[in-house]
Structure formats: structure tokens, C-alpha cells
N, C-alpha and C. Protein backbone atom coordinates (compact mmCIF):
# COMPACT_ATOMS: atom_id res chain seq x y z
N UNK A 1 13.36 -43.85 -46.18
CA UNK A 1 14.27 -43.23 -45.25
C UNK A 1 14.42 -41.74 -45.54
N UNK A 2 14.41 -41.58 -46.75
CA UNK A 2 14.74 -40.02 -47.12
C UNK A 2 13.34 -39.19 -46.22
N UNK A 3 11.87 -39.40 -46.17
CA UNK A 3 10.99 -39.08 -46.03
C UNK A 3 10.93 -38.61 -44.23
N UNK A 4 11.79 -39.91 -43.86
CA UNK A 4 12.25 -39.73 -42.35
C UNK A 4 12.65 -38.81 -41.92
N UNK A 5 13.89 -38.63 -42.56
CA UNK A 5 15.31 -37.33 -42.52
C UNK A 5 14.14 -36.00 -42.66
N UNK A 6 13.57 -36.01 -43.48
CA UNK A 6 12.80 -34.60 -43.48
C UNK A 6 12.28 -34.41 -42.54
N UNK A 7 11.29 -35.00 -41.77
CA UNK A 7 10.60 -35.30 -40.65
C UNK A 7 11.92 -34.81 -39.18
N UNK A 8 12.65 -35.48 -39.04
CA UNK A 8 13.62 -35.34 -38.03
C UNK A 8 14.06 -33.66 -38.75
N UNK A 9 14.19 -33.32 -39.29
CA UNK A 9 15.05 -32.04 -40.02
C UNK A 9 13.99 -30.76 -39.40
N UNK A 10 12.79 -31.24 -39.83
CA UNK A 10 11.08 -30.50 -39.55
C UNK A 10 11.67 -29.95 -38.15
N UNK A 11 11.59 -30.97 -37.54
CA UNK A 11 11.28 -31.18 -35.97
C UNK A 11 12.19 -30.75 -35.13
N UNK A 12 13.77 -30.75 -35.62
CA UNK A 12 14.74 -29.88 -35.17
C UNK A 12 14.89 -28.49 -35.72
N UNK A 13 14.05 -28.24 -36.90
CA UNK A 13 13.99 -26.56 -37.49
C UNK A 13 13.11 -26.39 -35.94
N UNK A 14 11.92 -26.91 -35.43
CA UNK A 14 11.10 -26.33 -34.84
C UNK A 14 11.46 -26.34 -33.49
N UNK A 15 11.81 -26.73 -33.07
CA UNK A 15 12.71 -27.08 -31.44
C UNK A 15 13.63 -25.62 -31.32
N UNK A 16 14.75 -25.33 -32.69
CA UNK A 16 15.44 -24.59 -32.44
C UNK A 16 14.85 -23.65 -32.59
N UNK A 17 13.92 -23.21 -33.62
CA UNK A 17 12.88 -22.02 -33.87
C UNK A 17 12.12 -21.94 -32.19
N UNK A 18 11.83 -22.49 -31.55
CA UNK A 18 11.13 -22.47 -30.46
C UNK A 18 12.19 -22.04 -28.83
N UNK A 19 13.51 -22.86 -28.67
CA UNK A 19 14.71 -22.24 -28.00
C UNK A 19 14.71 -20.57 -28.44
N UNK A 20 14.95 -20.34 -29.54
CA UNK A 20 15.07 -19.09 -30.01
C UNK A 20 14.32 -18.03 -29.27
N UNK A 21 13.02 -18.10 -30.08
CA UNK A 21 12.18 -17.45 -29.81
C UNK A 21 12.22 -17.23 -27.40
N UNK A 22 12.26 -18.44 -27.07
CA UNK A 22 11.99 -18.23 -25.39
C UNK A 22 13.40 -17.50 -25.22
N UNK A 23 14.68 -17.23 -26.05
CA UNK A 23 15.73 -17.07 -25.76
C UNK A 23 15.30 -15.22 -25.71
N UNK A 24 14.62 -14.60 -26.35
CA UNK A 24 14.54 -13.73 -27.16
C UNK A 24 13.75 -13.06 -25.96
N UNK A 25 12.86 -13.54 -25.32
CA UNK A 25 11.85 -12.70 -24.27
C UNK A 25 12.35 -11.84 -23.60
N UNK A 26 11.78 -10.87 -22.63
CA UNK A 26 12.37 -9.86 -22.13
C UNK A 26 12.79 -10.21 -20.71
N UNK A 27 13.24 -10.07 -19.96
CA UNK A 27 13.41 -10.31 -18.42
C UNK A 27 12.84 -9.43 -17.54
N UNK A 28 11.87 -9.80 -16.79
CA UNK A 28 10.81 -8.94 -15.82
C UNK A 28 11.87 -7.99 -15.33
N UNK A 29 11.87 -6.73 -14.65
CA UNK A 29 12.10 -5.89 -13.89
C UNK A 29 12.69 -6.45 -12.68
N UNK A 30 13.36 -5.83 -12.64
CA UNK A 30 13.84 -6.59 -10.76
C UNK A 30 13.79 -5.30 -10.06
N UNK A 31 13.80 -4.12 -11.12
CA UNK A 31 14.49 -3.14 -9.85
C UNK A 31 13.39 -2.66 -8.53
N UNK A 32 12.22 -3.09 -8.44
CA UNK A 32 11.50 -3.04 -7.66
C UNK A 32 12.43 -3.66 -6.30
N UNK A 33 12.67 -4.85 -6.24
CA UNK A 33 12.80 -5.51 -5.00
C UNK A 33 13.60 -4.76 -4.42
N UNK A 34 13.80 -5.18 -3.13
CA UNK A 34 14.60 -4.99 -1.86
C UNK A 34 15.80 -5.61 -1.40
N UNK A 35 16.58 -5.57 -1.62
CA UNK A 35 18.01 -5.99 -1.09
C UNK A 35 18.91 -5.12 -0.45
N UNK A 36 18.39 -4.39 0.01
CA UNK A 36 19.26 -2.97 0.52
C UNK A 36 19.44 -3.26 2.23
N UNK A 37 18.90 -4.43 2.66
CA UNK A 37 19.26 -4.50 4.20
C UNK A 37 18.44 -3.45 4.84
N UNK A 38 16.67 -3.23 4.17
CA UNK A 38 15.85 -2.92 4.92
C UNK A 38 14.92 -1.64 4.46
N UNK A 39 16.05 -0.94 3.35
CA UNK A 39 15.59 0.25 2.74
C UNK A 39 14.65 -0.07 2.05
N UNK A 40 13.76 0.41 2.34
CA UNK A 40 12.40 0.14 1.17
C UNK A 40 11.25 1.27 1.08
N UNK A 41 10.91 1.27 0.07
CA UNK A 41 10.05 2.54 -0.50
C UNK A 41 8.34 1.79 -0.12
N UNK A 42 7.92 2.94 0.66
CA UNK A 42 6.40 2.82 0.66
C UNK A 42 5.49 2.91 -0.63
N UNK A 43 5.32 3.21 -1.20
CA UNK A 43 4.76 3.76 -2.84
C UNK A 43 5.12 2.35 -3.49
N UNK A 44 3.80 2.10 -4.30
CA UNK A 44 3.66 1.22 -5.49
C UNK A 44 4.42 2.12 -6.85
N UNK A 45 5.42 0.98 -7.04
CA UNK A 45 6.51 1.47 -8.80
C UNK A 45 5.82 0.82 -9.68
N UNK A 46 5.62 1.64 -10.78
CA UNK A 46 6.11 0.70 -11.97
C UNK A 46 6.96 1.27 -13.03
N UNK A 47 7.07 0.49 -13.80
CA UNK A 47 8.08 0.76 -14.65
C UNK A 47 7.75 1.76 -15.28
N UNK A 48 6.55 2.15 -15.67
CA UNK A 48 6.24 3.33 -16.74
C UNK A 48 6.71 4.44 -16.37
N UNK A 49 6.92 4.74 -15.01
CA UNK A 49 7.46 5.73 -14.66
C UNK A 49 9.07 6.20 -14.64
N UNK A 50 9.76 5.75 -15.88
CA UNK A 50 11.01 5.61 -15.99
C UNK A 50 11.65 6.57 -16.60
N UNK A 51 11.30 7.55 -16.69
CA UNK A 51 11.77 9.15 -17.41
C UNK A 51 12.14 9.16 -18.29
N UNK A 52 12.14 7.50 -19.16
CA UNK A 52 12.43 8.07 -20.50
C UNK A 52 11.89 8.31 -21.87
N UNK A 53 10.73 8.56 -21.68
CA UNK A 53 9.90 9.19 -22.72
C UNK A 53 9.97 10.79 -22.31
N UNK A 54 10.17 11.33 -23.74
CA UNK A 54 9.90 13.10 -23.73
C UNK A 54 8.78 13.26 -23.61
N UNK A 55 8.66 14.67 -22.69
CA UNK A 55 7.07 14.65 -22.61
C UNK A 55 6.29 14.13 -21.59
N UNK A 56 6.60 13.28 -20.77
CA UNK A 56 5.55 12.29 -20.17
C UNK A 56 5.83 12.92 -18.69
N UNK A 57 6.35 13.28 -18.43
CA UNK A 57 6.66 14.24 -17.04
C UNK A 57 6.46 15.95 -17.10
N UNK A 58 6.28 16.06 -15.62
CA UNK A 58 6.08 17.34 -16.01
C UNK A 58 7.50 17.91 -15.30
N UNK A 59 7.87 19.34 -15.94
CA UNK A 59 9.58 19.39 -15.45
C UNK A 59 9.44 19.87 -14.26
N UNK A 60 10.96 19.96 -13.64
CA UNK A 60 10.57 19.83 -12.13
C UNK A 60 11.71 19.08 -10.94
N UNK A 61 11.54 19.30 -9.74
CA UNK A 61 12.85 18.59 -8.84
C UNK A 61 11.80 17.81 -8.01
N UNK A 62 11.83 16.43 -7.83
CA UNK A 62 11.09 15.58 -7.08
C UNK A 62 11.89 14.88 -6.04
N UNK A 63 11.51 14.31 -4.73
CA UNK A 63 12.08 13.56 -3.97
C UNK A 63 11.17 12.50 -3.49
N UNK A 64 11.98 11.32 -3.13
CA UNK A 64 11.68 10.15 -2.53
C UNK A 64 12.69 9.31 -1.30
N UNK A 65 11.89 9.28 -0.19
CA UNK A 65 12.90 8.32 0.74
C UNK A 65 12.40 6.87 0.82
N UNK A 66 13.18 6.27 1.41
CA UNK A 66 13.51 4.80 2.13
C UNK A 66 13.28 5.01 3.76
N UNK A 67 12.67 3.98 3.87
CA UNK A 67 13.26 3.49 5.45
C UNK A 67 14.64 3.41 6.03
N UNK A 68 14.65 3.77 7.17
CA UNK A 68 16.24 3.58 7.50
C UNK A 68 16.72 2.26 8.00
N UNK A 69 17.69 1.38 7.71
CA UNK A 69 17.86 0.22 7.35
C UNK A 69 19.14 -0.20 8.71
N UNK A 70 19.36 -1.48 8.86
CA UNK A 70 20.04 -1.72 9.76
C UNK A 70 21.61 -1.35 10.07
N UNK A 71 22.22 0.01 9.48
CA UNK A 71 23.18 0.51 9.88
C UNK A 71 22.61 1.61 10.16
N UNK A 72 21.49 2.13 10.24
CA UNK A 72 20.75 3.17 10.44
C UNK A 72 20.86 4.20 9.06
N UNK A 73 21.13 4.23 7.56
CA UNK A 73 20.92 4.97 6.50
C UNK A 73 19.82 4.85 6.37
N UNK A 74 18.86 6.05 5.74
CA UNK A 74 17.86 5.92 5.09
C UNK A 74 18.57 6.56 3.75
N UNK A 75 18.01 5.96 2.26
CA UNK A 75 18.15 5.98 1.31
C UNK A 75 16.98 7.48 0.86
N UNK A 76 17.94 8.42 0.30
CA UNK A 76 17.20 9.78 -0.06
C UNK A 76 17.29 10.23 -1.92
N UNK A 77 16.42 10.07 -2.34
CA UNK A 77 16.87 10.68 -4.23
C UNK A 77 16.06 11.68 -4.61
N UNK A 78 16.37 12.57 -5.08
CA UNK A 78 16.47 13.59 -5.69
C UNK A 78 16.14 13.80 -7.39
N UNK A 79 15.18 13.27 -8.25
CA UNK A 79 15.08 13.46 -9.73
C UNK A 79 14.92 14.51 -10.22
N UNK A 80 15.18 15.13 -11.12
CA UNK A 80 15.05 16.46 -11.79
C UNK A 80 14.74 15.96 -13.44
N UNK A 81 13.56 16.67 -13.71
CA UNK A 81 12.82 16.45 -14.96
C UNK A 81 13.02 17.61 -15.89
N UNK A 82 13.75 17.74 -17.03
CA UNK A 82 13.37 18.64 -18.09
C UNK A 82 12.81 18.13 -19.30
N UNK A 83 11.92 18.76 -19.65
CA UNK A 83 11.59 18.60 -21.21
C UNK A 83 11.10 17.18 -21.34
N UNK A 84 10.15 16.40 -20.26
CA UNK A 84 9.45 15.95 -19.51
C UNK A 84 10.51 14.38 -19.16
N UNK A 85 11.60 14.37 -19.33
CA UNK A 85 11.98 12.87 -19.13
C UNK A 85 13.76 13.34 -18.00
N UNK A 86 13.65 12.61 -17.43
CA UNK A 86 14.74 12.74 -16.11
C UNK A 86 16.23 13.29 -16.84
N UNK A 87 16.21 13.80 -16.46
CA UNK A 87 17.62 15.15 -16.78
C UNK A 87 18.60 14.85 -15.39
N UNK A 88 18.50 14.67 -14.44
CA UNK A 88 19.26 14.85 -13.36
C UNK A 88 19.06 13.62 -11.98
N UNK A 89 19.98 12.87 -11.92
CA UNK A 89 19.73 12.23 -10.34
C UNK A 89 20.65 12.19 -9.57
N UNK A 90 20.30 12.50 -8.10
CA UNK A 90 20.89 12.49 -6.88
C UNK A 90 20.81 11.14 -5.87
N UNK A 91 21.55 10.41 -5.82
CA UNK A 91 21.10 9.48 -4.78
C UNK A 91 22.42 9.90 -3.59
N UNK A 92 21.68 9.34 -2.06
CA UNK A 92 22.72 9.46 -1.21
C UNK A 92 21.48 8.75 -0.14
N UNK A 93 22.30 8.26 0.81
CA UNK A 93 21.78 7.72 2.40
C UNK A 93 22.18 8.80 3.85
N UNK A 94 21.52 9.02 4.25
CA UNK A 94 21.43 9.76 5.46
C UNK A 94 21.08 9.27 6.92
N UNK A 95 22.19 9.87 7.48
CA UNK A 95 21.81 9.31 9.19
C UNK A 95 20.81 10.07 9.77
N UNK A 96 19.95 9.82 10.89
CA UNK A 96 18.86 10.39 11.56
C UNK A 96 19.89 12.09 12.08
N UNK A 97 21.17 11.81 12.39
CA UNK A 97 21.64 12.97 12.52
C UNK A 97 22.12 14.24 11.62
N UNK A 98 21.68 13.49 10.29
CA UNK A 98 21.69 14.39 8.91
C UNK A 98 22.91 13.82 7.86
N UNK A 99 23.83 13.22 9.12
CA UNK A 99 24.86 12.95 7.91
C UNK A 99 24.79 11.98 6.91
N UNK A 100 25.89 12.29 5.97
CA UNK A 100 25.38 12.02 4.36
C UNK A 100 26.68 10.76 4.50
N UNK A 101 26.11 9.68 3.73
CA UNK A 101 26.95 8.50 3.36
C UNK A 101 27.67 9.06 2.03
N UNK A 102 27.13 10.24 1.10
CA UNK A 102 27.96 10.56 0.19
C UNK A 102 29.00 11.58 0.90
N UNK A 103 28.65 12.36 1.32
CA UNK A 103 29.89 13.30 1.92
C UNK A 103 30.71 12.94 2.69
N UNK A 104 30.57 12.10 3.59
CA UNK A 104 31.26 11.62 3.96
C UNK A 104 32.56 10.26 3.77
N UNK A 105 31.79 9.95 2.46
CA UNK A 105 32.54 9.20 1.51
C UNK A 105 33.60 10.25 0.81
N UNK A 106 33.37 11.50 0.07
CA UNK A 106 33.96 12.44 -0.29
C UNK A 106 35.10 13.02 0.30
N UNK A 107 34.83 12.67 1.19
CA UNK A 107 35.82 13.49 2.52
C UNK A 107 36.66 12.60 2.88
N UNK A 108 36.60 11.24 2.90
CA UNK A 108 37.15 10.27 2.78
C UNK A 108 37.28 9.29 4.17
N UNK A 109 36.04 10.19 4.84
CA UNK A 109 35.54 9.24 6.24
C UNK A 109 35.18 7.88 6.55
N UNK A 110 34.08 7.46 4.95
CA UNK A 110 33.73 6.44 4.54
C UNK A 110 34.66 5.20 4.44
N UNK A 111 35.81 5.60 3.67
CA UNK A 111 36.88 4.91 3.27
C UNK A 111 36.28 3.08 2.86
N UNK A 112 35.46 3.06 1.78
CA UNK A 112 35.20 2.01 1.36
C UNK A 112 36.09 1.22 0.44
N UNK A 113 36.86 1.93 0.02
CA UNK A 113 38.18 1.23 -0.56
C UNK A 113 38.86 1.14 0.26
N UNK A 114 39.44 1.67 1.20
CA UNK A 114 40.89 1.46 1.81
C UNK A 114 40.00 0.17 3.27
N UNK A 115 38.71 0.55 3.39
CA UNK A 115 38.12 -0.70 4.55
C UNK A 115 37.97 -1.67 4.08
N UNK A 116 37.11 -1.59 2.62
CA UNK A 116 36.57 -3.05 2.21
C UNK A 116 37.18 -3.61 0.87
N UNK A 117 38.18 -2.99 0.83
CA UNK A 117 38.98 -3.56 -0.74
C UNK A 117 38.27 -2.95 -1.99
N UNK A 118 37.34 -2.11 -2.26
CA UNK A 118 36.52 -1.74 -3.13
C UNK A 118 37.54 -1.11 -3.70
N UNK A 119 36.67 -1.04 -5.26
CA UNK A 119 37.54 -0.51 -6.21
C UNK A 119 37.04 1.21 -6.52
N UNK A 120 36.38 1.56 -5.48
CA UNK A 120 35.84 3.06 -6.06
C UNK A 120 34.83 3.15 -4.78
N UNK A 121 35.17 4.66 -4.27
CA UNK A 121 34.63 4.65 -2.88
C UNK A 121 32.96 5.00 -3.44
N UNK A 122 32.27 4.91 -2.28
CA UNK A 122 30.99 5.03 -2.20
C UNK A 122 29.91 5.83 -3.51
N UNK A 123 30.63 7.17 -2.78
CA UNK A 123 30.22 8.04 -3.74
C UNK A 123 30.59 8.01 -5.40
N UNK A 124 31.81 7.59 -5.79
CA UNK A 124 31.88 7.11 -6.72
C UNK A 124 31.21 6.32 -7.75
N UNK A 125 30.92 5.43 -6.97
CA UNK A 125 30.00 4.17 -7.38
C UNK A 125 28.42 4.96 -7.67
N UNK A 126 27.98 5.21 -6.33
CA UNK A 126 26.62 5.71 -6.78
C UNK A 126 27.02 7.01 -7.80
N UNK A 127 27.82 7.90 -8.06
CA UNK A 127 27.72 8.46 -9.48
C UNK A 127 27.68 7.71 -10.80
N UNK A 128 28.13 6.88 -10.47
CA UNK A 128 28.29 5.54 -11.88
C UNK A 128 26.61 5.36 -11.94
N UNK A 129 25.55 4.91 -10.83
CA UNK A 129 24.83 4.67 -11.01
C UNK A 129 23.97 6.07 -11.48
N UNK A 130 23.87 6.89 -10.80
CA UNK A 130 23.32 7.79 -12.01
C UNK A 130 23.19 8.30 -13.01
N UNK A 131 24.33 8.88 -12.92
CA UNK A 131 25.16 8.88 -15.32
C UNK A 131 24.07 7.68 -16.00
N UNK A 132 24.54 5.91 -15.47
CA UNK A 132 23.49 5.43 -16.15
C UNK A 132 22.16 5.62 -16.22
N UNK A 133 21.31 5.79 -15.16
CA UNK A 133 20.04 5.84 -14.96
C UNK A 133 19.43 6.85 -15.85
N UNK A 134 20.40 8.05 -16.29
CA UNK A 134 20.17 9.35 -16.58
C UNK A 134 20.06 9.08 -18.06
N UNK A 135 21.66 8.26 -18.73
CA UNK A 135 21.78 8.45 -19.87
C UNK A 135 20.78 7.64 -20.38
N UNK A 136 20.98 6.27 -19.98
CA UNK A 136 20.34 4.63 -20.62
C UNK A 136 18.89 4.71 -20.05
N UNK A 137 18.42 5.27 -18.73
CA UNK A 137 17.07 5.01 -18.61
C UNK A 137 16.67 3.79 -17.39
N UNK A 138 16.22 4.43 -16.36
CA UNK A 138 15.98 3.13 -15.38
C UNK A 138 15.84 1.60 -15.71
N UNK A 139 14.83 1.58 -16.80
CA UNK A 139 14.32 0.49 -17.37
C UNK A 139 15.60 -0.53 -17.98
N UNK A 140 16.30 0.44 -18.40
CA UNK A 140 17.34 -0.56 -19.07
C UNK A 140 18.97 -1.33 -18.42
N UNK A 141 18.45 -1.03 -16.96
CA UNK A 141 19.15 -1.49 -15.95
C UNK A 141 18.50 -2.55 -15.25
N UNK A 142 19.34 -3.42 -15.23
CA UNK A 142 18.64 -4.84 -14.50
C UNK A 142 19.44 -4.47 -13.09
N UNK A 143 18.59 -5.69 -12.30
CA UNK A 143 19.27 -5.92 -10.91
C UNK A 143 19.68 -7.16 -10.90
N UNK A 144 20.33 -8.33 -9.49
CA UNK A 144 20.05 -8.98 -9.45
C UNK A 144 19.28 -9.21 -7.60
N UNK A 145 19.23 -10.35 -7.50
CA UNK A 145 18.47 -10.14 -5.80
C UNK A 145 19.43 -9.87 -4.67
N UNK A 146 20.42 -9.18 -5.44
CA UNK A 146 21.25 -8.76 -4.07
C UNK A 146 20.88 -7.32 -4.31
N UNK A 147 20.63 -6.56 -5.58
CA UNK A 147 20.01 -5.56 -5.28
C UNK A 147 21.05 -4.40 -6.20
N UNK A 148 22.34 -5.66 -6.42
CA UNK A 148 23.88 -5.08 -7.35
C UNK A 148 22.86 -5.02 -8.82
N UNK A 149 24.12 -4.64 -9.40
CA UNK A 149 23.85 -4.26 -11.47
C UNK A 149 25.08 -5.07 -11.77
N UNK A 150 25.27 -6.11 -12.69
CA UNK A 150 26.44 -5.84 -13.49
C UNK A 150 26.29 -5.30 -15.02
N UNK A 151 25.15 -4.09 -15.33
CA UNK A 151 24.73 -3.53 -15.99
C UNK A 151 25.94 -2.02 -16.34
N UNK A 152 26.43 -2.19 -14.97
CA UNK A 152 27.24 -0.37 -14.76
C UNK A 152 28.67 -1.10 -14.24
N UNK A 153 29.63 -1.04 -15.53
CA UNK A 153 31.00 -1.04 -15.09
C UNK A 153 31.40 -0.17 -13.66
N UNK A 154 32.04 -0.74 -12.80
CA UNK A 154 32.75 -0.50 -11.36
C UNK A 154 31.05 -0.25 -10.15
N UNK A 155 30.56 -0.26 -10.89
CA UNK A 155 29.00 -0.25 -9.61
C UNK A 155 29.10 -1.10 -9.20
N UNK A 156 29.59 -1.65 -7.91
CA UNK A 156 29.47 -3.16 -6.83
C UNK A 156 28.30 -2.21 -6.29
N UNK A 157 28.18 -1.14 -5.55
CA UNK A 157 27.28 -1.14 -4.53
C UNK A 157 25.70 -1.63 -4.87
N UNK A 158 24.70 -1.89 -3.87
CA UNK A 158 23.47 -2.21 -4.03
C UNK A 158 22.85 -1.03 -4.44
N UNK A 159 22.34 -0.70 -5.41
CA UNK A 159 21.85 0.43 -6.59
C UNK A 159 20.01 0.22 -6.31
N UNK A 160 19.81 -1.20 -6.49
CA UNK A 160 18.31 -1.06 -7.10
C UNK A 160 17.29 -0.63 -5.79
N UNK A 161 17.13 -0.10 -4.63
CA UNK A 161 16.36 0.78 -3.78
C UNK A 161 16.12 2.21 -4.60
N UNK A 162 17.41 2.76 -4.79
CA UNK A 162 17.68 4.30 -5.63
C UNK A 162 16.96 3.74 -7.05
N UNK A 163 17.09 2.85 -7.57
CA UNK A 163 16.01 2.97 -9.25
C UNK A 163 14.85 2.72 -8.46
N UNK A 164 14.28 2.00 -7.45
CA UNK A 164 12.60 2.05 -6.76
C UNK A 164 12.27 3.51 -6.58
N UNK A 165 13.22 4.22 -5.81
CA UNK A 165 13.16 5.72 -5.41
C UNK A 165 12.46 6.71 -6.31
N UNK A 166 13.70 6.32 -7.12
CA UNK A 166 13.47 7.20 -8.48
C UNK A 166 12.26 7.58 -9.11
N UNK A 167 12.06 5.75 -9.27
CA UNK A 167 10.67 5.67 -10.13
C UNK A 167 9.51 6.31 -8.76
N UNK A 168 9.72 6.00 -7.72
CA UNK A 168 8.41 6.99 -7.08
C UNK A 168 8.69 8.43 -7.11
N UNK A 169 9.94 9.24 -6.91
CA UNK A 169 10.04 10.34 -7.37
C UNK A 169 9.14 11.05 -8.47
N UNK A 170 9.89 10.06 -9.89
CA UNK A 170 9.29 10.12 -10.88
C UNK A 170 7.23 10.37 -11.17
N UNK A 171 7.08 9.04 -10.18
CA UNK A 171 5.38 9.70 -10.27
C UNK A 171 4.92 10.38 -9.77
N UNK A 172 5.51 11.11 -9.28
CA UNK A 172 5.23 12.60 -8.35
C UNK A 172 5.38 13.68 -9.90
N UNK A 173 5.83 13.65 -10.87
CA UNK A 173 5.98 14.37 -11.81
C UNK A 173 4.88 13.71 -13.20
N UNK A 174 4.76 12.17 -12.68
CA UNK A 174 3.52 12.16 -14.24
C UNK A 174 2.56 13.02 -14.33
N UNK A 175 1.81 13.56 -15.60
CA UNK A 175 1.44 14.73 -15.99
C UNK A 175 -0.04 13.54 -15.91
């Protein structure tokens, strides 16, 4: 019996050694997909293009759009590269008539808190999402398939079109 117990002991070291290890893997990228209700980037992403290696960009102000999506926004970003890794991002959506979903959030036209119960109007939110993108690095922001983060305290809005953006921005600057 004792010879048993070792055997069963073996076999649950290796089960849990094995949970572990699949626990431990990385989780694919999401921020590619589309959940933005239509906004979507023409240009093949990948992740390498995530500004956060020094060096790997060349410095510089890059842009990338979206399609305009069924409230009529098209999704517009803005990256700025120093000292080769992303220093600066702009995201905002624009009407065919120029106007800005951020300024007009600013101004308080938008009124996404006082319309939709939100806890931080538009523009707000997408500043949350850049600070992160900027400080932590595209890569280290997940999505889920609605396209949200719960990666960025008070970010409800749908973020991951603007990290697709980005990253095509971004390869407009690989060296």
C-alpha cells in the first residue's frame, strides 16, 4: 500500500505541475478585433508594432483611420514617436462634417454621463485609454469581444479599434 500512495502522490504532483504550467500561458491579443459597431482598420496589425521598445521606431507624428461606423464616427489616432517608442496618443471619432466626438464631449454636447449613466464622459475615458497605452504599452492591454478593457480603471468605452489604429500608425514609423 505504501508503494501505491507514492504512485497516486506522483500523479497528482504531475496533474498539478501540468494545471500550472497551462495556467501560466500567455493570452493571444485581442486588440486586433472589431467591436466598435463597424470601425475597422484596413492595414494588417501586429503586435510588434507596439511602441514599446526604444529604438525600434523612427521619431515622428503618424496617423491612422477607421471606417465610419453606424452612428456615422470614423475612428481617427494620432501616435507620436520619440526616442523610437510611442511618447504621445491622440484618439478621437469624427463626423463626415468634421465634428469631433472628443470636443464635443468637452463642451459637454456629448453628455455621456448625464445620457447614459456613465461614470466619466467620453473624452475622459478615451484619455484613460491613452495615459495607458502610452505608459504600460499597447501589448499589455487586453480586450474583450466587446472591444471594452477591464485593464484601465473607469474605461467602459470600446478602446480596442484605437489600439488596432495605433498599431497601424505605429508601422508607418518602423525603421
Amino acid at each position: 500500500m505504501h508503494t501505491f500512495g507514492k504512485i497516486i502522490c506522483a500523479a497528482l504532483s504531475a496533474c498539478l505541475l501540468a494545471c500550472l504550467a497551462a495556467g501560466c500561458t500567455s493570452k493571444k491579443d485581442e486588440s486586433s478585433s472589431n467591436a466598435s459597431g463597424g470601425s475597422t482598420s484596413t492595414a494588417s496589425v501586429t503586435s510588434a508594432a507596439s511602441g514599446t521598445a526604444a529604438g525600434s521606431h523612427k521619431d515622428g507624428t503618424y496617423t491612422a483611420e477607421g471606417s465610419y461606423d453606424d452612428q456615422g464616427y470614423k475612428p481617427v489616432v494620432k501616435v507620436t514617436v520619440s526616442g523610437g517608442k510611442l511618447s504621445a496618443l491622440d484618439c478621437d471619432e469624427v463626423k463626415e462634417d468634421g465634428s469631433s466626438k472628443k470636443s464635443l464631449s468637452q463642451s459637454g454636447q456629448y453628455g455621456m454621463k448625464e445620457k447614459a449613466g456613465a461614470k466619466g464622459e467620453w473624452h475622459e475615458e478615451a484619455a484613460l485609454f491613452e495615459k495607458a497605452a502610452v505608459e504600460k504599452g499597447l501589448d499589455a492591454i487586453s480586450f474583450g469581444s466587446d472591444g471594452k478593457t477591464d485593464a484601465i480603471s473607469g474605461c467602459t468605452i470600446s478602446v480596442s479599434h484605437f489600439a488596432a489604429l495605433a498599431r497601424e500608425a505605429l508601422q508607418k514609423a518602423a525603421q
